[in-house]
N, C-alpha and C. Protein backbone atom coordinates (compact mmCIF):
# COMPACT_ATOMS: atom_id res chain seq x y z
N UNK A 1 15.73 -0.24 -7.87
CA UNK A 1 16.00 -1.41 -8.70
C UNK A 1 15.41 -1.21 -10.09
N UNK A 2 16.28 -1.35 -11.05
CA UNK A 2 15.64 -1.73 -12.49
C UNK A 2 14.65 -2.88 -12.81
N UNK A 3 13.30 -2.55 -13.67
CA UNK A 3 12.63 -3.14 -13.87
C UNK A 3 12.96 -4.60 -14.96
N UNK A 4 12.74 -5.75 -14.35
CA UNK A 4 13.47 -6.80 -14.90
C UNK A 4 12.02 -7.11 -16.10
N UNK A 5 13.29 -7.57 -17.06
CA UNK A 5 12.16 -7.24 -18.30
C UNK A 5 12.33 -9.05 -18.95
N UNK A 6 10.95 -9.76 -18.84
CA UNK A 6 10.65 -10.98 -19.26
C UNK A 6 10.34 -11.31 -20.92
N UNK A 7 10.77 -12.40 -21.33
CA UNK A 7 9.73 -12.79 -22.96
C UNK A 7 9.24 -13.97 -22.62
N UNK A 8 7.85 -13.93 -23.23
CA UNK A 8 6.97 -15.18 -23.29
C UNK A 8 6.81 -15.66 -24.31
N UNK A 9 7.63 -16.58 -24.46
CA UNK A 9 7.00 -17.66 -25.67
C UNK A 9 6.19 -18.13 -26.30
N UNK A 10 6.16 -18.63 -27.48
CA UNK A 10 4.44 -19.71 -27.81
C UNK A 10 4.68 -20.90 -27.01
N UNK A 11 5.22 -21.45 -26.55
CA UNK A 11 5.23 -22.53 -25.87
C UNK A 11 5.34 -22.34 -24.37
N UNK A 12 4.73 -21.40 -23.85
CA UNK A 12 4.62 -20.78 -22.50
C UNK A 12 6.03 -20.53 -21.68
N UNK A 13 6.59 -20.73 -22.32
CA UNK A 13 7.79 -20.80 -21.40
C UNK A 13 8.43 -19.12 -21.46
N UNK A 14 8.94 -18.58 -20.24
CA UNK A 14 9.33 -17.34 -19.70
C UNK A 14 11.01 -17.79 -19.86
N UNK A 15 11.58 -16.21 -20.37
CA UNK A 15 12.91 -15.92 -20.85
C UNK A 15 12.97 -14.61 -19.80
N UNK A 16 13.83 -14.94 -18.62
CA UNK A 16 14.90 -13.74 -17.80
C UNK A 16 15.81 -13.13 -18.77
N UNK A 17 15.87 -12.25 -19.70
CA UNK A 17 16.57 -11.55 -20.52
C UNK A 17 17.62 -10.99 -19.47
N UNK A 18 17.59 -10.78 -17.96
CA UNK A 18 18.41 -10.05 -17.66
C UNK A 18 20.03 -11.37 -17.14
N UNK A 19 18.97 -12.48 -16.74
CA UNK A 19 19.96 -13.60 -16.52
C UNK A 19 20.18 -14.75 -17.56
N UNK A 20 19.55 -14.67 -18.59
CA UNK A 20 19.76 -15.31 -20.08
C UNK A 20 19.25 -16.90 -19.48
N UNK A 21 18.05 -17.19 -19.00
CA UNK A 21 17.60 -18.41 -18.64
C UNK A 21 15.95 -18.63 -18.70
N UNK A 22 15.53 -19.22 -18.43
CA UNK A 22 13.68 -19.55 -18.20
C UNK A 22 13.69 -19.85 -17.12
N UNK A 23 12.50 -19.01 -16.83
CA UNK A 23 11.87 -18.82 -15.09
C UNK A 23 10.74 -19.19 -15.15
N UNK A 24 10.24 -19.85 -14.03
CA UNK A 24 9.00 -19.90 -13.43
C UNK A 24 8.12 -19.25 -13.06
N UNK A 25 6.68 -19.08 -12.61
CA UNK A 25 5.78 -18.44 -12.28
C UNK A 25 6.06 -18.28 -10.91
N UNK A 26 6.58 -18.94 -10.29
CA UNK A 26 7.18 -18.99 -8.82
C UNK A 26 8.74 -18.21 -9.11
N UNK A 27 9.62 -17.87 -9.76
CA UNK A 27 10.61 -17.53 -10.00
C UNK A 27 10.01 -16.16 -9.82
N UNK A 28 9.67 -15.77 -10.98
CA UNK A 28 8.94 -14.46 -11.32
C UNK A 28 7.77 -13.49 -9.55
N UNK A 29 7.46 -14.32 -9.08
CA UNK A 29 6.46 -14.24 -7.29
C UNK A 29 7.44 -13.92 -6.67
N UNK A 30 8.89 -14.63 -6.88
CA UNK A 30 9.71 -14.04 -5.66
C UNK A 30 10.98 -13.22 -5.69
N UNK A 31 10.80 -13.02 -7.44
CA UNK A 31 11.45 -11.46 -7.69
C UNK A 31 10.60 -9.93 -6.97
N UNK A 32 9.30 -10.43 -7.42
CA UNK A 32 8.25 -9.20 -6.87
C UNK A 32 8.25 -9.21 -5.41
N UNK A 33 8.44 -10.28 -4.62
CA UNK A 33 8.26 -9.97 -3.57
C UNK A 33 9.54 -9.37 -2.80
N UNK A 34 10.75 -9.79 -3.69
CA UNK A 34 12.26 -9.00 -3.05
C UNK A 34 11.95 -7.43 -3.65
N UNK A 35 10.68 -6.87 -4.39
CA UNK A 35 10.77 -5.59 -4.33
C UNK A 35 10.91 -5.30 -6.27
N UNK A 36 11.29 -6.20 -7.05
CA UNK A 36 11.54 -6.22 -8.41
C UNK A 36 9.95 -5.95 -8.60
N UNK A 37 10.15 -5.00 -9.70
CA UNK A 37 9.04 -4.20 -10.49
C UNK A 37 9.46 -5.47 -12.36
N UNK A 38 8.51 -6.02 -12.40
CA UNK A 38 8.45 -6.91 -13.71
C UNK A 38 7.54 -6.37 -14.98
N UNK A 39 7.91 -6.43 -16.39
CA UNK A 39 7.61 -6.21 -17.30
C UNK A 39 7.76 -7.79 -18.20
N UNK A 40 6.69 -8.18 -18.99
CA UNK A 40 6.28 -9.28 -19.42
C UNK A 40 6.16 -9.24 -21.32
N UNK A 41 6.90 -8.99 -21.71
CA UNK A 41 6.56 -8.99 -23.57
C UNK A 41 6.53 -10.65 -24.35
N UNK A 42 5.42 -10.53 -25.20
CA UNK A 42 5.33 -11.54 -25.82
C UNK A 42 6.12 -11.64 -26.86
N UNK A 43 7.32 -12.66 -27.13
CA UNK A 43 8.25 -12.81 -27.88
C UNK A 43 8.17 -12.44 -29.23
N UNK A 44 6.75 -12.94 -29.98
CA UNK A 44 6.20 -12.95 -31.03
C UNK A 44 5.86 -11.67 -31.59
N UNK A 45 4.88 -11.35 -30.29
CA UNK A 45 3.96 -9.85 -31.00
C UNK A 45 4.75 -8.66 -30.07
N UNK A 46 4.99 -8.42 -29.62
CA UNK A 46 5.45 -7.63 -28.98
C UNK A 46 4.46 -6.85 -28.17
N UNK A 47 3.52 -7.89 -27.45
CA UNK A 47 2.23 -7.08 -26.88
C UNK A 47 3.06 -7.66 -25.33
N UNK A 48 2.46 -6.28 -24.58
CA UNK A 48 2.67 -6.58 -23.38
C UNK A 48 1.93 -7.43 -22.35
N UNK A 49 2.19 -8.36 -22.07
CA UNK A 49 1.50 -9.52 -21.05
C UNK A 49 1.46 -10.08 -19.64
N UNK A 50 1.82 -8.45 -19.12
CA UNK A 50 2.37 -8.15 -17.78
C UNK A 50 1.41 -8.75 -16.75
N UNK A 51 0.01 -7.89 -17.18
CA UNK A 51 -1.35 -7.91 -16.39
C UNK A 51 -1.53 -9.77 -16.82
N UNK A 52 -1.45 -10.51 -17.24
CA UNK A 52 -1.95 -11.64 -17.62
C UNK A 52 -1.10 -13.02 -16.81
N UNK A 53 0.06 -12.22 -17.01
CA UNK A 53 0.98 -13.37 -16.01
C UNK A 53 1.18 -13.53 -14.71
N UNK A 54 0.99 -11.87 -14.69
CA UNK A 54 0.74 -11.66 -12.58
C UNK A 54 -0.47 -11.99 -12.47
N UNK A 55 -1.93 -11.90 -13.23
CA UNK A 55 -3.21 -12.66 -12.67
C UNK A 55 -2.98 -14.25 -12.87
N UNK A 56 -2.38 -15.04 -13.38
CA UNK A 56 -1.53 -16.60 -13.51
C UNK A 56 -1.13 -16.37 -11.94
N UNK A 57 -0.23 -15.93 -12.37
CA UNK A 57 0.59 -15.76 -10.48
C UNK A 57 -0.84 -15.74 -9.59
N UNK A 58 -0.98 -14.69 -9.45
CA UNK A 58 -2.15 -15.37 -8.23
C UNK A 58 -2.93 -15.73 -8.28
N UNK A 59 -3.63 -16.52 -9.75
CA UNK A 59 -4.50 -17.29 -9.36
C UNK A 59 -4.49 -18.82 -9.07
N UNK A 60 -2.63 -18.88 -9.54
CA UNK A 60 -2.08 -19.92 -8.98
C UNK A 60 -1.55 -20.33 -7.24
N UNK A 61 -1.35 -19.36 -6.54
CA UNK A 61 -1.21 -18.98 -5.59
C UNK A 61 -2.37 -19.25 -4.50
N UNK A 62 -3.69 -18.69 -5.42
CA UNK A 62 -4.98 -19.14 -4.78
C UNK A 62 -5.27 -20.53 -4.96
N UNK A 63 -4.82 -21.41 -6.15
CA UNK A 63 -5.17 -22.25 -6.04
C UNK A 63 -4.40 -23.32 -5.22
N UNK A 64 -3.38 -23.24 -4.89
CA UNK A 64 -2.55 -23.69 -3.89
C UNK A 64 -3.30 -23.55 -2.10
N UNK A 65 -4.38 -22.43 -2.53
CA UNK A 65 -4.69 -22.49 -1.10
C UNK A 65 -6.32 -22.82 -0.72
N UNK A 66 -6.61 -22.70 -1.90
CA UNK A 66 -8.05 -23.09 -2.23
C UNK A 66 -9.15 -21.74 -1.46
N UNK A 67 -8.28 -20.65 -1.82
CA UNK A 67 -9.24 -19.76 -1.61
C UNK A 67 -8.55 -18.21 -2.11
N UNK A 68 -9.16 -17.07 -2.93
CA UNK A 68 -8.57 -16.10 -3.13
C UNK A 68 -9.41 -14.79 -2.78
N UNK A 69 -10.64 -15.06 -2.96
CA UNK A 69 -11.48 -13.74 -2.55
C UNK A 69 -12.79 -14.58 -2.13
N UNK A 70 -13.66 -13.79 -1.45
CA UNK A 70 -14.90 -14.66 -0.89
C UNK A 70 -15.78 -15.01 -2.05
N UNK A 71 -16.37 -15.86 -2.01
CA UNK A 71 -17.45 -16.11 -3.11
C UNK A 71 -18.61 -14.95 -3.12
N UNK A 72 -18.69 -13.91 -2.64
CA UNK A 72 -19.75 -12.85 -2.66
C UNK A 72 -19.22 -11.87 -4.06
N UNK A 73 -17.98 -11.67 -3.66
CA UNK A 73 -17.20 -11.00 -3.88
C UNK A 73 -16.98 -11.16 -5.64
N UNK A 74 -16.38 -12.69 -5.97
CA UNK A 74 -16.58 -13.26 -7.00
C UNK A 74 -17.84 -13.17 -7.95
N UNK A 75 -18.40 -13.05 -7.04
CA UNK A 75 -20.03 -13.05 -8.07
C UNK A 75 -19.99 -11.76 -8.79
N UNK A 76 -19.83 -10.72 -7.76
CA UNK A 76 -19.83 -8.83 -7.65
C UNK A 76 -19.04 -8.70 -9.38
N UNK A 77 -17.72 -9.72 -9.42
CA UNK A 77 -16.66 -9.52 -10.54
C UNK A 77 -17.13 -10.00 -11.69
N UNK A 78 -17.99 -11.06 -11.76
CA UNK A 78 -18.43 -11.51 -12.55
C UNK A 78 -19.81 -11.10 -13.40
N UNK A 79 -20.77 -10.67 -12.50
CA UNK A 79 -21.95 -9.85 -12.55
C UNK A 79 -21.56 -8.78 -13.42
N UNK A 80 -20.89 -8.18 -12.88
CA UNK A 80 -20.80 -6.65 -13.24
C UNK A 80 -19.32 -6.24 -14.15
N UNK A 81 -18.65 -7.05 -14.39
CA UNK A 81 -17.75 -7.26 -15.91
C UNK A 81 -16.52 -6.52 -15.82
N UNK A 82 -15.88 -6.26 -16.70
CA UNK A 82 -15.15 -5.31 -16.99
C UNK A 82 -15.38 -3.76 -16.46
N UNK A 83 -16.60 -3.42 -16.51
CA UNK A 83 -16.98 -1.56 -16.73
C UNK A 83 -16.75 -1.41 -15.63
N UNK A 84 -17.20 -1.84 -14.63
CA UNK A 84 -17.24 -1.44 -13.07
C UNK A 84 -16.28 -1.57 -12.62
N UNK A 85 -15.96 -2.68 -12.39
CA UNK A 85 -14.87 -3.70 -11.67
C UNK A 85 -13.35 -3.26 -11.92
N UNK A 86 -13.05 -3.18 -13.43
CA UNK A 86 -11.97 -2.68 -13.70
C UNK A 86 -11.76 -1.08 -13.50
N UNK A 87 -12.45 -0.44 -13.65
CA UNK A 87 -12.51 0.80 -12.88
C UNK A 87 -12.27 1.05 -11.21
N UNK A 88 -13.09 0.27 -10.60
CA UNK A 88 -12.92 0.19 -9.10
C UNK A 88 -11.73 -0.38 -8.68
N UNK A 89 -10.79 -1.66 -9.00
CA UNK A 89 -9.72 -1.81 -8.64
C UNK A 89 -8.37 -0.75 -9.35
N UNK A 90 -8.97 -0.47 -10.77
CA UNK A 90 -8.18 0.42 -11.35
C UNK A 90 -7.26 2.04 -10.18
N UNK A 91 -9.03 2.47 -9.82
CA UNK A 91 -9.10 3.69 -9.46
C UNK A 91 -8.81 3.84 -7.60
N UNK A 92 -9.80 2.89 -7.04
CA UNK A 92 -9.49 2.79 -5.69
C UNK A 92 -9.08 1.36 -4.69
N UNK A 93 -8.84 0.27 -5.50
CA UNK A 93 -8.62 -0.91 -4.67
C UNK A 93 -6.91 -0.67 -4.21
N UNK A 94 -6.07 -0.25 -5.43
CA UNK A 94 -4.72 -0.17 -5.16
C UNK A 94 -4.08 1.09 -4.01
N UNK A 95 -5.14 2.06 -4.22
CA UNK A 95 -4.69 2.93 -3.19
C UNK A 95 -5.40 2.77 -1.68
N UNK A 96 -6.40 2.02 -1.72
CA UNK A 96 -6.59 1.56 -0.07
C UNK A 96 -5.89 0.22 0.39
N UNK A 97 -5.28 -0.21 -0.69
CA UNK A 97 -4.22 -1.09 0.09
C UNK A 97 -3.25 -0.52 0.61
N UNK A 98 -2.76 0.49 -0.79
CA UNK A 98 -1.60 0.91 0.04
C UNK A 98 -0.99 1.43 1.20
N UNK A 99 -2.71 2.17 1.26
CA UNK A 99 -2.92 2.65 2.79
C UNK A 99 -2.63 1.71 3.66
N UNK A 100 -3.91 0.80 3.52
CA UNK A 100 -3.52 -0.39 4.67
C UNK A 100 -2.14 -0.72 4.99
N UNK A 101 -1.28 -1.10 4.10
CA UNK A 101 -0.14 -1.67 4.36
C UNK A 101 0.66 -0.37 4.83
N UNK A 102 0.64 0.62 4.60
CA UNK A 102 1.24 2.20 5.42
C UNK A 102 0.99 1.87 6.58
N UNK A 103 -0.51 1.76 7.04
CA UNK A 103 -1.15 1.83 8.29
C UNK A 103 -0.29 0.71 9.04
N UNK A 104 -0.22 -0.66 8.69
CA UNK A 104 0.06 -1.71 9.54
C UNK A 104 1.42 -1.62 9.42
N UNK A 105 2.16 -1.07 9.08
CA UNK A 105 4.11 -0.60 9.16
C UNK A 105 3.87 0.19 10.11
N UNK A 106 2.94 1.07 9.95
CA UNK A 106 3.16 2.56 11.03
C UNK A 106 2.99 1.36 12.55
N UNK A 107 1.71 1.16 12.39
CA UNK A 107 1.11 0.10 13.86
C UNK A 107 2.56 -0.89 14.22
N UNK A 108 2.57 -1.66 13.18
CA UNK A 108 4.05 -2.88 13.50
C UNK A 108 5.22 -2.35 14.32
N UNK A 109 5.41 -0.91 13.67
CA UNK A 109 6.64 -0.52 14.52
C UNK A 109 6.46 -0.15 15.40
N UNK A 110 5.13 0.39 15.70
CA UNK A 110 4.82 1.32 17.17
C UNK A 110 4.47 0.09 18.51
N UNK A 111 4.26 -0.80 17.95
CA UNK A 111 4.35 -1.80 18.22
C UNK A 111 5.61 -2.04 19.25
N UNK A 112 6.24 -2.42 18.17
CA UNK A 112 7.84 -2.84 18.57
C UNK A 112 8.71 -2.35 19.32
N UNK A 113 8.04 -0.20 19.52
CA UNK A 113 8.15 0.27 20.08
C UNK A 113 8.03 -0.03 21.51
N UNK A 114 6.85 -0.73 21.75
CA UNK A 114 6.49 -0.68 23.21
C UNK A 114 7.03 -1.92 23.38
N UNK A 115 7.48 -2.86 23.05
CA UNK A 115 8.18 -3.95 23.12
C UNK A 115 9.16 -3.76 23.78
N UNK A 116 9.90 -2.90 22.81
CA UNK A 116 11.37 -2.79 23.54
C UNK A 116 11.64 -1.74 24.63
N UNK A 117 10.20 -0.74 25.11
CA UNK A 117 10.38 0.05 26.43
C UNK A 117 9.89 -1.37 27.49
N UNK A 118 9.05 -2.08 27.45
CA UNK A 118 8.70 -2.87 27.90
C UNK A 118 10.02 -3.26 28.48
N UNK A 119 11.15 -4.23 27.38
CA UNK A 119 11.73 -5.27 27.90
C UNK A 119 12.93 -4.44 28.46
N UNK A 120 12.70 -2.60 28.01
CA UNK A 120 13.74 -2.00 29.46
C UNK A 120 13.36 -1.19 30.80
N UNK A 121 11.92 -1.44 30.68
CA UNK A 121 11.46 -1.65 32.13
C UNK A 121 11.56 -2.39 32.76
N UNK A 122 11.68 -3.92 32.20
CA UNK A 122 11.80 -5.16 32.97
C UNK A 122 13.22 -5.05 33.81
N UNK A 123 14.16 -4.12 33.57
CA UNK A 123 15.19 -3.93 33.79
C UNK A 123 15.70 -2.97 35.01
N UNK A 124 14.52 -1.82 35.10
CA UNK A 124 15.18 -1.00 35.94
C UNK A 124 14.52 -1.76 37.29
N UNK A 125 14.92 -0.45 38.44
CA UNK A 125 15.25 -0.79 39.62
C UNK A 125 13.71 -0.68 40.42
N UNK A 126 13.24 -0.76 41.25
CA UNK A 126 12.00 -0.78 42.20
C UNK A 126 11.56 0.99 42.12
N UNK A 127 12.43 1.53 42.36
CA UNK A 127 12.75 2.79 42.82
C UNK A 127 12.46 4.01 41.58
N UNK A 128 12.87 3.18 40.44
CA UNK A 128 12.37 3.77 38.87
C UNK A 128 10.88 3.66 38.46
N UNK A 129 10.41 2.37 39.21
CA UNK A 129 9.02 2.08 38.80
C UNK A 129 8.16 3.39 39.48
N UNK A 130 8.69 3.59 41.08
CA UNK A 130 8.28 5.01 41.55
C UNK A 130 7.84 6.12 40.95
N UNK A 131 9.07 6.39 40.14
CA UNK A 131 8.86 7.90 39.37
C UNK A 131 7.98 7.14 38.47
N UNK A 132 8.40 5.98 37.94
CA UNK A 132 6.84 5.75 36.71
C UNK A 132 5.53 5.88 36.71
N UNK A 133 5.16 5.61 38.19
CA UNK A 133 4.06 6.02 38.87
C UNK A 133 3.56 7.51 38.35
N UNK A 134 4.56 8.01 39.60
CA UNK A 134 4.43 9.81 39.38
C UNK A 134 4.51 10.17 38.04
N UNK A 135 5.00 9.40 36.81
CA UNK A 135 4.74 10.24 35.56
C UNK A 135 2.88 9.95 34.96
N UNK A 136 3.18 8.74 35.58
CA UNK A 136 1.24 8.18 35.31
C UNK A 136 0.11 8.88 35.30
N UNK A 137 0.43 9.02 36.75
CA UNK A 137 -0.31 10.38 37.18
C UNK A 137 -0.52 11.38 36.87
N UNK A 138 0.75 12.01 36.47
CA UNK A 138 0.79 13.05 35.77
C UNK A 138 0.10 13.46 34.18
N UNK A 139 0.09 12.31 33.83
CA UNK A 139 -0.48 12.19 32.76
C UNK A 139 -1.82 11.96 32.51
N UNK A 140 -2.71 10.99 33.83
CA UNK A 140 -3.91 11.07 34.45
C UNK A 140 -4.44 12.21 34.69
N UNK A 141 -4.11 13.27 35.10
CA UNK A 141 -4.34 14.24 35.53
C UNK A 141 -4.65 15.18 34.32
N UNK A 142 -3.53 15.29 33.99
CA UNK A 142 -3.61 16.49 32.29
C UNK A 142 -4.97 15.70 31.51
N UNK A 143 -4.99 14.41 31.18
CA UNK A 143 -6.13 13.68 30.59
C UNK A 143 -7.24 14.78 30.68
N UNK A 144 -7.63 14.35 32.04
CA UNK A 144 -8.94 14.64 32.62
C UNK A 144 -9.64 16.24 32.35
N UNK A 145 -8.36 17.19 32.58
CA UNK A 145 -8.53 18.62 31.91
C UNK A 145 -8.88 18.84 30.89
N UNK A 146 -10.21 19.54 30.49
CA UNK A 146 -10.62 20.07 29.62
C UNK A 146 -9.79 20.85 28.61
């Protein structure tokens, strides 16, 4: 998908250049979440205001829920400023998410996997569960070998 490219106004208001209308901060949350990569220019200066509108986005998001990161955590960001902080999410917060979220696709499906041998075991005959046995075992066995 092409990166959908926004203008921000002096009067806060957001211009969809690609659909010739004004969007929302919620408009803009659920382009990103169908997978749209967003770019944010200020009408005026032509400075980019990408990073400023997606931290709007969720800190609106948090405030809808009345919670976004732990208060320990908050302090850590605040304490220690820009130098650290922006370095550490810069350098390693984005790539151990990404992991995570790799990890829990890999898990989800393997998952789903056993779901659906599950619901075609529920299916076979008395006589199949037999050999399931004997493969059990078989597999008990190899385990145990060094």
């Amino acid at each position: 998908m092409e990166k959908l490219t926004l203008k921000k106004y002096a009067n806060r208001r957001l211009y969809d250049t690609e659909k010739s209308a004004y969007v929302t901060l919620d408009d803009i949350a659920l382009a990103i979440r169908n997978g749209r990569q967003v770019e944010i220019i200020d009408a005026k200066t032509s400075e980019d205001v990408t990073a400023f509108i997606l931290t709007q986005i969720v800190l609106e998001e948090a405030r809808k829920k009345n919670f976004l990161f732990p208060v320990p955590f908050l302090h850590m960001i605040i304490q220690y400023g820009d130098s650290f902080m922006g370095e550490f999410f810069e350098k390693y917060f984005q790539q151990v998410l990404q992991t995570y979220l790799s990890y829990k696709t890999l898990a989800d499906n393997q998952f789903l996997k056993w779901l659906e041998m599950g619901a075609e075991l529920s299916t076979m005959s008395p006589e199949a569960f037999g050999n399931m046995n004997q493969l059990q075992a078989l597999f008990e066995k190899n385990r145990k070998m060094p």
